[in-house]
C-alpha atoms as a PDB file:
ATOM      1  CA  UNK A   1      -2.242  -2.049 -21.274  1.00  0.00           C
ATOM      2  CA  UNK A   2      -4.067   0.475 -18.504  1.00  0.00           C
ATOM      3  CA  UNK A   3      -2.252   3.605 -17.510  1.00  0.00           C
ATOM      4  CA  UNK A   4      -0.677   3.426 -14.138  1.00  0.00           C
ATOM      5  CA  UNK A   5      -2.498   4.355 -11.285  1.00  0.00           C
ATOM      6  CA  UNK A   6       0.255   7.173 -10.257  1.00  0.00           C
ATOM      7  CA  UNK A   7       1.826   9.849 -11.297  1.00  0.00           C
ATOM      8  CA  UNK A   8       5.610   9.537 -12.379  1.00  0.00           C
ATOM      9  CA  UNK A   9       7.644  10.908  -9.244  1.00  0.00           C
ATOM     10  CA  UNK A  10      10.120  14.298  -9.594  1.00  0.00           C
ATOM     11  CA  UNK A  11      13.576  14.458  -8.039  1.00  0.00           C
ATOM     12  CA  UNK A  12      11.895  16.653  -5.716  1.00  0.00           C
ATOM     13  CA  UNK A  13      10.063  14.061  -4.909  1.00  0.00           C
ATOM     14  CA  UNK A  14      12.455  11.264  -4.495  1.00  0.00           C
ATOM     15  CA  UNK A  15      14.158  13.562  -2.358  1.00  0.00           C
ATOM     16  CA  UNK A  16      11.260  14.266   0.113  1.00  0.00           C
ATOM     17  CA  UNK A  17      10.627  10.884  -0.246  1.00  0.00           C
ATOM     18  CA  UNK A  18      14.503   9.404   0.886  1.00  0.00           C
ATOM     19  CA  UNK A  19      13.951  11.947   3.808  1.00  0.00           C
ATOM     20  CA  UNK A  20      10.902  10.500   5.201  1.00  0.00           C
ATOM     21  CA  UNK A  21      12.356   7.183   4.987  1.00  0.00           C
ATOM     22  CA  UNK A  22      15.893   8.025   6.477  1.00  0.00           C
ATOM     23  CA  UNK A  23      17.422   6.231   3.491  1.00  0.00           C
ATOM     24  CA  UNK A  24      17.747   6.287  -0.114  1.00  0.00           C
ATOM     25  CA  UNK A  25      14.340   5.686  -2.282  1.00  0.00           C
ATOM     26  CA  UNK A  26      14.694   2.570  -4.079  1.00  0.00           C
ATOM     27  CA  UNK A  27      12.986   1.363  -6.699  1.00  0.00           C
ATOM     28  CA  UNK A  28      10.501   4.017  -6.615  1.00  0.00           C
ATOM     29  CA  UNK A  29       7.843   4.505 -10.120  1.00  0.00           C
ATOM     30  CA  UNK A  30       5.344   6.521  -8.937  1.00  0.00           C
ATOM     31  CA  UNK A  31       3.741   9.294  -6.571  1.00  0.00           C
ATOM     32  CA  UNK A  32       0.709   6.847  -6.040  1.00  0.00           C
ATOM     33  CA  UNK A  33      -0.960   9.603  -3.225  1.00  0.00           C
ATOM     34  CA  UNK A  34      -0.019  12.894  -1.654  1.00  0.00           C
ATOM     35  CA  UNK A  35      -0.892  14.636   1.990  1.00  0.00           C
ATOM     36  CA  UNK A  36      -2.894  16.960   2.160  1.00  0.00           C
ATOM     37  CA  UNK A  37      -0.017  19.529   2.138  1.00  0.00           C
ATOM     38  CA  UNK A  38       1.744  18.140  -1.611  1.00  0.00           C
ATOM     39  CA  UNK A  39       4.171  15.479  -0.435  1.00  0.00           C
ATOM     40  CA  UNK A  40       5.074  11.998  -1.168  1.00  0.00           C
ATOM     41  CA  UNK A  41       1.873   9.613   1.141  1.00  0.00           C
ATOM     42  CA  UNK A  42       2.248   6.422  -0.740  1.00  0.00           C
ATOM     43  CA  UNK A  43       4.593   5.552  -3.872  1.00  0.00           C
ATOM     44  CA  UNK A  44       4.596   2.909  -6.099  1.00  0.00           C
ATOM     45  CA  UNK A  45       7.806   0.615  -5.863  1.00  0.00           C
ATOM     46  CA  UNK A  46       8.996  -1.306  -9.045  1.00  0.00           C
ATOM     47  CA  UNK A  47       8.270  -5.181  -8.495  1.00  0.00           C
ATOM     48  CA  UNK A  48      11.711  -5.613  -8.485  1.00  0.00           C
ATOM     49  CA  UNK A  49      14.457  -3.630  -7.112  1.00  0.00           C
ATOM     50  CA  UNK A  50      17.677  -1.908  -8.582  1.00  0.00           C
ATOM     51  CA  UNK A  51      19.570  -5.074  -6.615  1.00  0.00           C
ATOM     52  CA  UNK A  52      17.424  -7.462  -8.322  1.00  0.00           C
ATOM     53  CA  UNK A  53      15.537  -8.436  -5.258  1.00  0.00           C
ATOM     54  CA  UNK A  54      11.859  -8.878  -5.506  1.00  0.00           C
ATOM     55  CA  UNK A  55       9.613  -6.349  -3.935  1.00  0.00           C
ATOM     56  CA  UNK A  56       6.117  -7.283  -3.459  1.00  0.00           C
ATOM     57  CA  UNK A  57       5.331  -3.731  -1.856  1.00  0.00           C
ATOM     58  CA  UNK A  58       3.948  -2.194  -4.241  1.00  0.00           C
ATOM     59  CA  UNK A  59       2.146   0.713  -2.523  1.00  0.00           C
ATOM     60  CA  UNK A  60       4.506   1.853  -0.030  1.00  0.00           C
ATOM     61  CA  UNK A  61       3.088   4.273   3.188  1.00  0.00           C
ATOM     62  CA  UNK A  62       5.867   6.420   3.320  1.00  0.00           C
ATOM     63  CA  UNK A  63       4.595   9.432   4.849  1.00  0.00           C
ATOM     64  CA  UNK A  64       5.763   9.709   8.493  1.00  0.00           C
ATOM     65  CA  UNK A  65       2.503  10.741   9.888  1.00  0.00           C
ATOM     66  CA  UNK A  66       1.007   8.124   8.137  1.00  0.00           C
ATOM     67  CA  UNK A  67       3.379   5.443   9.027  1.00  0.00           C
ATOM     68  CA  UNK A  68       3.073   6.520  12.325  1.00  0.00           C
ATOM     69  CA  UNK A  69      -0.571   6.085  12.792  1.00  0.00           C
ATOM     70  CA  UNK A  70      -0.457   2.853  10.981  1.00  0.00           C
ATOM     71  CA  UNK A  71       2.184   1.782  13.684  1.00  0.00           C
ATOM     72  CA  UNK A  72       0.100   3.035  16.629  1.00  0.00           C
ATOM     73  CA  UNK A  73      -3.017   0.467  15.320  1.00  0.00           C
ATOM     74  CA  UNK A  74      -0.653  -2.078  14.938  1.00  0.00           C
ATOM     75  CA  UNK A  75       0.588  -1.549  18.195  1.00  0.00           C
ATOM     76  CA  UNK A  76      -2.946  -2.122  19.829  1.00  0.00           C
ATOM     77  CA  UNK A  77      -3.553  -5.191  17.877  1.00  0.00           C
ATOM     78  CA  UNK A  78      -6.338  -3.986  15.739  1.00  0.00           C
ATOM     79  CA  UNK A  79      -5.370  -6.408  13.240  1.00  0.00           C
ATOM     80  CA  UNK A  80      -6.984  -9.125  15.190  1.00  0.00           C
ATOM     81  CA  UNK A  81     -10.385  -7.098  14.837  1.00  0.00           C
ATOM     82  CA  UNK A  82      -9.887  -7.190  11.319  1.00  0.00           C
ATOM     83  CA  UNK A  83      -9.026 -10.632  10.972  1.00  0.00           C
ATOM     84  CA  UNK A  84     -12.031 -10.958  12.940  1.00  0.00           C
ATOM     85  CA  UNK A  85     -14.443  -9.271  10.462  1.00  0.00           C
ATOM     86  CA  UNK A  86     -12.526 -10.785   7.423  1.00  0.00           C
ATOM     87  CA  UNK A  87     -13.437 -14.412   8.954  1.00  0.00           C
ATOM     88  CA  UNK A  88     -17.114 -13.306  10.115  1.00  0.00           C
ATOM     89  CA  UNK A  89     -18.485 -11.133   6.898  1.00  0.00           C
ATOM     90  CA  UNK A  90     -18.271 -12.909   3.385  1.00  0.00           C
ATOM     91  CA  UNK A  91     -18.913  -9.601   1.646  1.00  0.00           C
ATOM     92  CA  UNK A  92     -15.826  -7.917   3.256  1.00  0.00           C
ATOM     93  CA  UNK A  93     -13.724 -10.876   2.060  1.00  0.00           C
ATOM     94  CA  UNK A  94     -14.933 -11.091  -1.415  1.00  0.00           C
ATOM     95  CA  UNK A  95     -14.134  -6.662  -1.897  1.00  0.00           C
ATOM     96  CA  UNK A  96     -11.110  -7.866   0.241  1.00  0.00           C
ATOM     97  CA  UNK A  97     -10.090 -10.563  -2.582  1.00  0.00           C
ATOM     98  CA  UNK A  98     -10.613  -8.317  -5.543  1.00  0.00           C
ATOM     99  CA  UNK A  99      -8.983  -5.452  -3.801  1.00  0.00           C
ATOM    100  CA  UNK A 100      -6.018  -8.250  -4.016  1.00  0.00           C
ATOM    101  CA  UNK A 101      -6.358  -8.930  -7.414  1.00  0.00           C
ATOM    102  CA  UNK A 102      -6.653  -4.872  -8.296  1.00  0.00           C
ATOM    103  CA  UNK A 103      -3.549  -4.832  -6.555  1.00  0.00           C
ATOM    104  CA  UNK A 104      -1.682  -7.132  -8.188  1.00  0.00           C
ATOM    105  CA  UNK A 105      -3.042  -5.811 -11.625  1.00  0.00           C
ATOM    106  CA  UNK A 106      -1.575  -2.873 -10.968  1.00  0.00           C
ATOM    107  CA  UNK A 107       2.263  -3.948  -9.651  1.00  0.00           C
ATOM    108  CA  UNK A 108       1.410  -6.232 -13.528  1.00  0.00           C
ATOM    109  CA  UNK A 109       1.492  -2.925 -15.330  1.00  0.00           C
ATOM    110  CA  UNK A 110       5.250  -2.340 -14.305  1.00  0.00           C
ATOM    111  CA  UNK A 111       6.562  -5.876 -14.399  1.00  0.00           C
ATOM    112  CA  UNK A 112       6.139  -9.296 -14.242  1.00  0.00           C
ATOM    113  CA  UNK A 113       8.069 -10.917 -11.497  1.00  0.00           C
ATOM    114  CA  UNK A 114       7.650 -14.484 -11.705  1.00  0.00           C
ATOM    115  CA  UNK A 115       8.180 -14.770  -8.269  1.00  0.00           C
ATOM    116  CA  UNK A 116       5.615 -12.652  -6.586  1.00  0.00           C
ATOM    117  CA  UNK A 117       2.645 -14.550  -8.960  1.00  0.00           C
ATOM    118  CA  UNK A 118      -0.503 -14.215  -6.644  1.00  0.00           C
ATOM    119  CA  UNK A 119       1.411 -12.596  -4.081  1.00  0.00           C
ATOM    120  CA  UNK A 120      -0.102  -8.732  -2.641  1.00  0.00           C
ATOM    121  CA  UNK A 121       0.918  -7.229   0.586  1.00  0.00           C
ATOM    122  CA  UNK A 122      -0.505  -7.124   3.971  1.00  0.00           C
ATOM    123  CA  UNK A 123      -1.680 -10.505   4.166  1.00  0.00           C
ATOM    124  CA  UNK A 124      -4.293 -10.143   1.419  1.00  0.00           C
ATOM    125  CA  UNK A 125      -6.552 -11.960   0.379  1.00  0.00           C
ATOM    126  CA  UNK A 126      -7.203 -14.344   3.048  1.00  0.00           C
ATOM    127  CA  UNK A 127      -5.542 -12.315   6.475  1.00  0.00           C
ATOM    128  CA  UNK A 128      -4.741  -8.503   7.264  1.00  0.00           C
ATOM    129  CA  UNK A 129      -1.039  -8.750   8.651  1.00  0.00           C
ATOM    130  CA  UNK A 130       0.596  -5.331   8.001  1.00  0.00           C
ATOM    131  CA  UNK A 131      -2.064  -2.151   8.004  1.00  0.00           C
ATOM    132  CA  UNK A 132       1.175  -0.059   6.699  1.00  0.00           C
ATOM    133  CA  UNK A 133       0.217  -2.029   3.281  1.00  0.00           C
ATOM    134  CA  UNK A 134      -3.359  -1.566   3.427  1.00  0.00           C
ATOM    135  CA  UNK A 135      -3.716   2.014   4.108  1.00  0.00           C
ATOM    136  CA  UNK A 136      -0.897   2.619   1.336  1.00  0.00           C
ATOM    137  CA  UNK A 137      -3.179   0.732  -1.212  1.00  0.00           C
ATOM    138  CA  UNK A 138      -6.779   2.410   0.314  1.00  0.00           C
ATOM    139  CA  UNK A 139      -5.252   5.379  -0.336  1.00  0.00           C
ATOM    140  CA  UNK A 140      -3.379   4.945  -3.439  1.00  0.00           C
ATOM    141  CA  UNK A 141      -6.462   3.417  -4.819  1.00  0.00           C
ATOM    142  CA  UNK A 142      -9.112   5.846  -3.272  1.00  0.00           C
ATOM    143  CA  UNK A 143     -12.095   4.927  -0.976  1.00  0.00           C
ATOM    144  CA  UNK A 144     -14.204   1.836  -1.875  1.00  0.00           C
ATOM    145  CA  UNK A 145     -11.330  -0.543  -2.857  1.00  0.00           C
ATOM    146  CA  UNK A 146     -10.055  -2.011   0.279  1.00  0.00           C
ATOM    147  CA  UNK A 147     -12.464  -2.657   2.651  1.00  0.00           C
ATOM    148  CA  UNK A 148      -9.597  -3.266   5.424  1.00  0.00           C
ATOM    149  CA  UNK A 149      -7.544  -0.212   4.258  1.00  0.00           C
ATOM    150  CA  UNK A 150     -10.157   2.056   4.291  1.00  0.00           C
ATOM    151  CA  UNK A 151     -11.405   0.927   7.898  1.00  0.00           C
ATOM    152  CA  UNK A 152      -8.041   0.982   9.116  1.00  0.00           C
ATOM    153  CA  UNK A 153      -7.101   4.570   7.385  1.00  0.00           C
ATOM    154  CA  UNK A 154     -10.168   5.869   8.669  1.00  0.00           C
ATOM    155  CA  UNK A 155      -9.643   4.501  12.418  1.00  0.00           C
ATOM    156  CA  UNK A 156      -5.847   6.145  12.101  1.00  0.00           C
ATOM    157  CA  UNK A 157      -7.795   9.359  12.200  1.00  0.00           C
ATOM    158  CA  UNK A 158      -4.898  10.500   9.445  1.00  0.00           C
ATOM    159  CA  UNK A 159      -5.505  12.537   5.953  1.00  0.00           C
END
């Protein structure tokens, strides 16, 4: 089995973290990226929570800035663009479809959940439905995995 693709998270961390959110971090395995200034960006969230409830979310945007600008493209309906471009350009769907399947590989390296089998986050492979999801995997994952993450990240005009 791979390494994870994040580094384990301190109570500093899950602290920061509960504070961005406004609630208590659950579930959290990982500091999967950081702002440019040290703190929690995107974690990685155990497939299935401390209540038993699956959670396909693995990379979760959890910065505030970040959420925020992910919420402001949302908000002008850029997905449709993007579901445009995944319909119209057959190379952006197949990176689109593996950057589903990396995804998934890692959530595997935690724990099976029988119910999340084939089952991302933000509408991959086939549709982009939440860009919350897809810039918390383009930048978990870095640049060049997520052709939809990484336009939308880089259209959020956040670091």
């Amino acid at each position: 089995m791979s390494r994870p693709p994040y580094e384990p998270p301190t109570e500093a961390d899950i602290a920061i973290v509960s504070e961005q959110l406004g609630r208590e971090a659950r579930g959290v395995v990982g500091i999967a990226a950081r702002a440019g200034d040290g703190t929690p960006a995107v974690v990685a969230t155990a497939p299935r929570l401390p209540d038993g409830s699956p959670f396909p979310t693995f990379y979760y945007l959890c910065h505030p800035e970040a959420v925020a600008a992910a919420s402001r493209l949302e908000a002008v309906g850029i997905m449709n663009e993007y579901n445009e471009l995944l319909a119209n350009d057959e190379s952006v769907r197949e990176q689109y479809a593996r950057a589903h399947r990396q995804y998934i590989e890692d959530r595997d390296l935690v724990g099976d959940v029988p119910e999340l089998s084939g089952v991302s986050a933000g509408g991959m492979p086939n549709r982009v439905k939440c860009l919350h999801a897809l810039i918390g995997h383009a930048l978990a994952a870095g640049p060049g995995v997520n052709p939809i993450g990484d336009l939308a990240l880089e259209r959020s005009g956040w670091k």
